[in-house]
Protein backbone atom coordinates (compact mmCIF):
# COMPACT_ATOMS: atom_id res chain seq x y z
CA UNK A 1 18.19 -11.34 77.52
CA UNK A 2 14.67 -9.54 77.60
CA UNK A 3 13.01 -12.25 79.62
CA UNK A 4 15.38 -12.39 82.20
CA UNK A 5 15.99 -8.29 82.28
CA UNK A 6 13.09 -6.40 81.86
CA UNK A 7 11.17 -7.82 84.75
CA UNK A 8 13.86 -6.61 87.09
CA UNK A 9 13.10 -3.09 86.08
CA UNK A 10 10.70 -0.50 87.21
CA UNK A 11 10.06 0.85 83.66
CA UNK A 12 11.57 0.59 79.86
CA UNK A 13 12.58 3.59 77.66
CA UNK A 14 13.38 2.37 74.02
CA UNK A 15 12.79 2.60 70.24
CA UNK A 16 9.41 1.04 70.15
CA UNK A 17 10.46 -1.97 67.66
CA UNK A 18 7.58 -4.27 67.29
CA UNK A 19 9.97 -6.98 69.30
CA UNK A 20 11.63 -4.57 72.09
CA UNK A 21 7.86 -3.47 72.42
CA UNK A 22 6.18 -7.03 72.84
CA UNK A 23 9.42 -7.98 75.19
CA UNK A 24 8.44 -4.87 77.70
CA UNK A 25 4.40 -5.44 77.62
CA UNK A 26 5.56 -9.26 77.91
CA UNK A 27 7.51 -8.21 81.23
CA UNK A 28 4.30 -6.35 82.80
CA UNK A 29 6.28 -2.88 83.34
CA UNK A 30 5.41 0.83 82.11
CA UNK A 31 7.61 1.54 78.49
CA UNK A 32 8.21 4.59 77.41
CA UNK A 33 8.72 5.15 73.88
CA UNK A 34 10.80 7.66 71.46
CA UNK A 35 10.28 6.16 67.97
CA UNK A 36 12.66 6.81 64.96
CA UNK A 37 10.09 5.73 61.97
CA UNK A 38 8.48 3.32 60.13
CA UNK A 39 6.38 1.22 62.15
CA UNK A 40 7.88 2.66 65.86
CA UNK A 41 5.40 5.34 65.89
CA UNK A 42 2.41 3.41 65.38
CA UNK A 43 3.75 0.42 68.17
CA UNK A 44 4.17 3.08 70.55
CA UNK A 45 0.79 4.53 69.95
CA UNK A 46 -0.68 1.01 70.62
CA UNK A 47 1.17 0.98 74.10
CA UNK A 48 -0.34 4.74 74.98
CA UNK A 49 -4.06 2.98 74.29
CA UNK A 50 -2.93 -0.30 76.06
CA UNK A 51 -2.51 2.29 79.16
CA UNK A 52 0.57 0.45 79.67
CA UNK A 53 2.53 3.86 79.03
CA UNK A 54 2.17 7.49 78.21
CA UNK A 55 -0.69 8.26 75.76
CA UNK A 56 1.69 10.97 73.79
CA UNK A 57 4.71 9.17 72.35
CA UNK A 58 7.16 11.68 71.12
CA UNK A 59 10.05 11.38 68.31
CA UNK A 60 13.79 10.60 68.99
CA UNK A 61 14.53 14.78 68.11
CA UNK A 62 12.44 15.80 71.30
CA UNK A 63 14.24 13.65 73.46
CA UNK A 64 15.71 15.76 76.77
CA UNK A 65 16.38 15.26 80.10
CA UNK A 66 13.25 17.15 80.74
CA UNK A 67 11.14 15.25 78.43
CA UNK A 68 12.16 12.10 79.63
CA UNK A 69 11.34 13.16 83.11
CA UNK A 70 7.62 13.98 81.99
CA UNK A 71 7.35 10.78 80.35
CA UNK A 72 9.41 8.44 83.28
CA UNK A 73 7.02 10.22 85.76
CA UNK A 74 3.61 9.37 83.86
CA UNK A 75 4.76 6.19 83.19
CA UNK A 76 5.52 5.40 87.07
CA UNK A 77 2.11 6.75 88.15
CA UNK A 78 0.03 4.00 89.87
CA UNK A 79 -2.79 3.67 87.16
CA UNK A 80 0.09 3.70 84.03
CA UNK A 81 2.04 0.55 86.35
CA UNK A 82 -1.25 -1.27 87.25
CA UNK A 83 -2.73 -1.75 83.56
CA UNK A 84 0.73 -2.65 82.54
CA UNK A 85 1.04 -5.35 85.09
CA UNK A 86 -2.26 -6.37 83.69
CA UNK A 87 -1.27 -6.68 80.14
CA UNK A 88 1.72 -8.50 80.76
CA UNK A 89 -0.45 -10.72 82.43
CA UNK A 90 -2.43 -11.48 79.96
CA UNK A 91 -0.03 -11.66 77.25
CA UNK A 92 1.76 -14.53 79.34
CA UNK A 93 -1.30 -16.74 79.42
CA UNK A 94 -1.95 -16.77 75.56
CA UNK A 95 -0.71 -19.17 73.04
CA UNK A 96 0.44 -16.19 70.89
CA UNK A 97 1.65 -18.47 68.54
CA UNK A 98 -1.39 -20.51 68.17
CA UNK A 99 -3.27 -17.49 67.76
CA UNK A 100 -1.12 -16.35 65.00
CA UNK A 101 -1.46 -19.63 62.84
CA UNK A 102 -5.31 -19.48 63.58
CA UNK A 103 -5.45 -15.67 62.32
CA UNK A 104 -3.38 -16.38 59.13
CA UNK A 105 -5.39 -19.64 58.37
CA UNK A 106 -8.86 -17.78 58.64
CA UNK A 107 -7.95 -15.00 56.77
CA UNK A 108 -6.66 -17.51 54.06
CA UNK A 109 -10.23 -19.09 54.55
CA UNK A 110 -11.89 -15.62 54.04
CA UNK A 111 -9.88 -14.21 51.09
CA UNK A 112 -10.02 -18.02 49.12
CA UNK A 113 -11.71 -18.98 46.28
CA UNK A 114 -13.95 -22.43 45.57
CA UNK A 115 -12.08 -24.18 43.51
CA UNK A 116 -8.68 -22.83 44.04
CA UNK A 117 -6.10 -24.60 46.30
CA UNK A 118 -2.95 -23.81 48.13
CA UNK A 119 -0.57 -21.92 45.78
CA UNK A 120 1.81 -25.06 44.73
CA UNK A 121 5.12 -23.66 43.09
CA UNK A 122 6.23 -25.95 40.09
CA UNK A 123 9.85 -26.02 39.06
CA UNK A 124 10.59 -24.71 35.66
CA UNK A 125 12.62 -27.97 34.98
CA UNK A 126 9.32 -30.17 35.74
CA UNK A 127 6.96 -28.54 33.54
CA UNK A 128 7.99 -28.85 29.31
CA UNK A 129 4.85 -27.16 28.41
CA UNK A 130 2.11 -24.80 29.14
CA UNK A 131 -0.42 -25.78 31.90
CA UNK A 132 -2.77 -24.45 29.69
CA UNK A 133 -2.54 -25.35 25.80
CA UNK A 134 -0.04 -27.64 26.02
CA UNK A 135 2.64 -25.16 23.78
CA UNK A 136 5.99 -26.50 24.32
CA UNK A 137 8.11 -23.77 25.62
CA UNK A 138 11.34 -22.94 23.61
CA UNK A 139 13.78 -19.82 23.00
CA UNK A 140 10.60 -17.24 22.19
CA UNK A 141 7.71 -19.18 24.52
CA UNK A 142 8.56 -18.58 27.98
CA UNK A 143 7.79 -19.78 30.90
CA UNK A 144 5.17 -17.81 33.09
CA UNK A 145 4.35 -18.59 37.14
CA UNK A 146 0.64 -17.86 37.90
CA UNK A 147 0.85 -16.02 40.88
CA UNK A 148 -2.16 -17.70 42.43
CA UNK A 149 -1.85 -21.47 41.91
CA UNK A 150 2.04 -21.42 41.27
CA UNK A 151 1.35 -23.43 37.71
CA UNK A 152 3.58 -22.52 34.49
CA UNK A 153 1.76 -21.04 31.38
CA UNK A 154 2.77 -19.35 28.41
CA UNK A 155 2.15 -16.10 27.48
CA UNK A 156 -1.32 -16.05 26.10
CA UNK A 157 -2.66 -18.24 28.61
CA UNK A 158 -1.72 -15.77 31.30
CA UNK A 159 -3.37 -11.76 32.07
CA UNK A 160 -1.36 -9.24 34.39
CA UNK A 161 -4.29 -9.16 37.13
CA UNK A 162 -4.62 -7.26 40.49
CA UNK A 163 -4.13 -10.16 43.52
CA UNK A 164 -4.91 -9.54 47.55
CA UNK A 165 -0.90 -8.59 49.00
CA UNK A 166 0.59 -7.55 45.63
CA UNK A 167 1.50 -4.05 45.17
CA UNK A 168 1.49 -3.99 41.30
CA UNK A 169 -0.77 -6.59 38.93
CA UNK A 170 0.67 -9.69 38.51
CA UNK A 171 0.51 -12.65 35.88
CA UNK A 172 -2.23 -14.61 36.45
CA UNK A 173 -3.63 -17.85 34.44
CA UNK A 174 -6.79 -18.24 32.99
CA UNK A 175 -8.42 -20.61 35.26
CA UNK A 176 -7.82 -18.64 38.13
CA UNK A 177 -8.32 -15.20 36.78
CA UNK A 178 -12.13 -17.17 36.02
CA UNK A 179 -12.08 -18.32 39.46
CA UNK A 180 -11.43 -15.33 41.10
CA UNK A 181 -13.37 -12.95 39.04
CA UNK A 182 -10.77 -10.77 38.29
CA UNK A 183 -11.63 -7.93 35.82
CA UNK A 184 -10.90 -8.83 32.35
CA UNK A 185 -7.33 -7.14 31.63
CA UNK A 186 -5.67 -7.41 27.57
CA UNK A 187 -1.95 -8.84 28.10
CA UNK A 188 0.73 -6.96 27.15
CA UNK A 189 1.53 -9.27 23.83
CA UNK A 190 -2.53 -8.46 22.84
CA UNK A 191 -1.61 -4.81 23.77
CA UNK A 192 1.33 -4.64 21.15
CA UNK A 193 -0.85 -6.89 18.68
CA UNK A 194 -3.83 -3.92 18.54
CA UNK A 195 -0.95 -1.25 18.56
CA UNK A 196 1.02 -2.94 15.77
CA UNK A 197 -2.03 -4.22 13.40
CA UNK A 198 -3.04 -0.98 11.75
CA UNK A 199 0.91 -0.15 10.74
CA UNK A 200 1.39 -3.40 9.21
CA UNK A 201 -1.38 -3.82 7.39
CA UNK A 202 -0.94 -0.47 5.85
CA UNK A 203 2.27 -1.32 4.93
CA UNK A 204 0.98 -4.85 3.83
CA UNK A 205 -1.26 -3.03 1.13
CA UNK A 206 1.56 -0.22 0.05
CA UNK A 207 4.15 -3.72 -0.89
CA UNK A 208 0.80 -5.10 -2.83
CA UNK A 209 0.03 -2.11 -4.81
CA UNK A 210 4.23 -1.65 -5.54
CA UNK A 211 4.19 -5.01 -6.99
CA UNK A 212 0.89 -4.90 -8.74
CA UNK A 213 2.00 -1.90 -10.52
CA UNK A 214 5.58 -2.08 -10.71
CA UNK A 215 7.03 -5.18 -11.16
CA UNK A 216 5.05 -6.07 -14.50
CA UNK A 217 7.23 -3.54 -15.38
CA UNK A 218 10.21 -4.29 -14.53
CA UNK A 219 12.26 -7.41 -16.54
CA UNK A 220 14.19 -8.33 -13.62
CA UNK A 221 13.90 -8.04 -10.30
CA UNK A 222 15.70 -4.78 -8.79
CA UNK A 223 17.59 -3.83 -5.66
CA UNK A 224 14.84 -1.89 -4.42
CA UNK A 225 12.27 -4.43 -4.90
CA UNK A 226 14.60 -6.84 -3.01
CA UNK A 227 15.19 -4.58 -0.30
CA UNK A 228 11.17 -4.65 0.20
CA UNK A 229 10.79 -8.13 -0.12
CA UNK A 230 13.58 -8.60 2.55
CA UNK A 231 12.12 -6.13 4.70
CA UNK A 232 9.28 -7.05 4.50
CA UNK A 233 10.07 -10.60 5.86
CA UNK A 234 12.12 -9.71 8.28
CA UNK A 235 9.44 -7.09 9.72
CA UNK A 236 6.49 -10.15 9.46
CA UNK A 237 9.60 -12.44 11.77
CA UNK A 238 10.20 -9.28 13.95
CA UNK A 239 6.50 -9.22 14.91
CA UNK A 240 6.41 -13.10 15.55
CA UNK A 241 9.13 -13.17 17.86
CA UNK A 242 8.26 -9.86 19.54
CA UNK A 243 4.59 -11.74 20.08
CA UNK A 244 5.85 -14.39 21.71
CA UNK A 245 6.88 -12.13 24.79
CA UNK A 246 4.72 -10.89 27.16
């Protein structure tokens, strides 16, 4: 309904949505803008420099009848109506499309690395075992997407890395982190292996000296020293399985 409304009006007063304010610039009239938040603000800045409306936008909360005649009157001025004519013009004879793919596709070119392709997502189903070192992925090996070439790894052959659009590090294979020259980064299961190597081996060499000294001892083998030998498989099993997640 934009195409076929705005350009029957002298001037728009709205929101300043990124698509209410391309539909009024699109229609060559003056807009005036009273933002809410997120982006409004900064699209109704960008019509104030544009010249196609008043260079002060103002927040919903200062909306008044007087306000709004301040703003209708700038807008309606002769200079404010002729520039946005003139960038309605303009944005009618672009391929704004076009444009867009072009942007995207050079800033893909520009950000790229030799070597690395389009991202490719691989089904879980389609992929039995790791990209990488060939591991066949069970109960404990999981599957791991690298967030850069889409490929499935396991756990070791993948590093939490820092990628161009992601917020927070992601998992990232080997190859690529190589290929990208991402900083070198420990994984979370080599994190838990340096955290967990000094306890165990102490308590490794405490269940060597017990049975060194004590068993030779002892004529049969006694609840206590069973509860160490249990425990102490169970805690070597514990650390396995827990090493298998990243």
């Amino acid at each position: 309904p934009w195409a076929r409304l705005l350009p029957r009006c002298a001037a728009a007063v709205h929101h300043g949505g990124a698509g209410t304010t391309c539909a009024s610039l699109r229609a060559g009239i003056p807009t005036v803008v009273y933002h809410f938040l997120i982006d409004q603000p900064f699209w109704g800045g960008r019509v104030g420099k544009l010249g196609a409306g008043p260079q002060e936008t103002l927040h919903v909360s200062k909306l008044s009848a007087r306000t709004l005649e301040e703003k209708l009157r700038e807008a309606l001025s002769e200079e404010v109506a002729a520039a946005a004519a003139d960038v309605g013009e303009r944005i009618r004879a672009e391929a704004g499309e076009a444009e867009a793919v072009r942007l995207i596709a050079r800033y893909i070119a520009e950000k790229g690395c030799e070597g690395i392709g389009q991202c490719e997502w691989r089904l879980d189903d389609d992929v039995p075992q790791c990209s990488a070192c060939s591991k066949g992925f069970s109960l404990v090996l999981r599957r791991h997407h690298c967030r850069s070439c889409g490929g499935i790894f396991c756990g070791d052959c993948c590093l939490q890395k820092p990628l161009p659009n992601f917020a927070e590090s992601v998992l990232v294979c080997r190859t690529c982190t190589e290929l990208r020259g991402l900083k070198k980064k420990t994984t979370p299961r080599q994190h838990f292996r340096a955290i967990a190597f000094f306890p165990l081996l102490f308590f490794l060499f405490f269940c060597c000296v017990y049975f060194v000294f004590a068993l030779p001892q002892i004529q049969e083998c006694s609840p206590i020293s069973l509860s160490l030998l249990l425990a102490l498989f169970f805690k070597l099993k514990l650390a396995q399985a827990i090493a298998c997640f990243p």
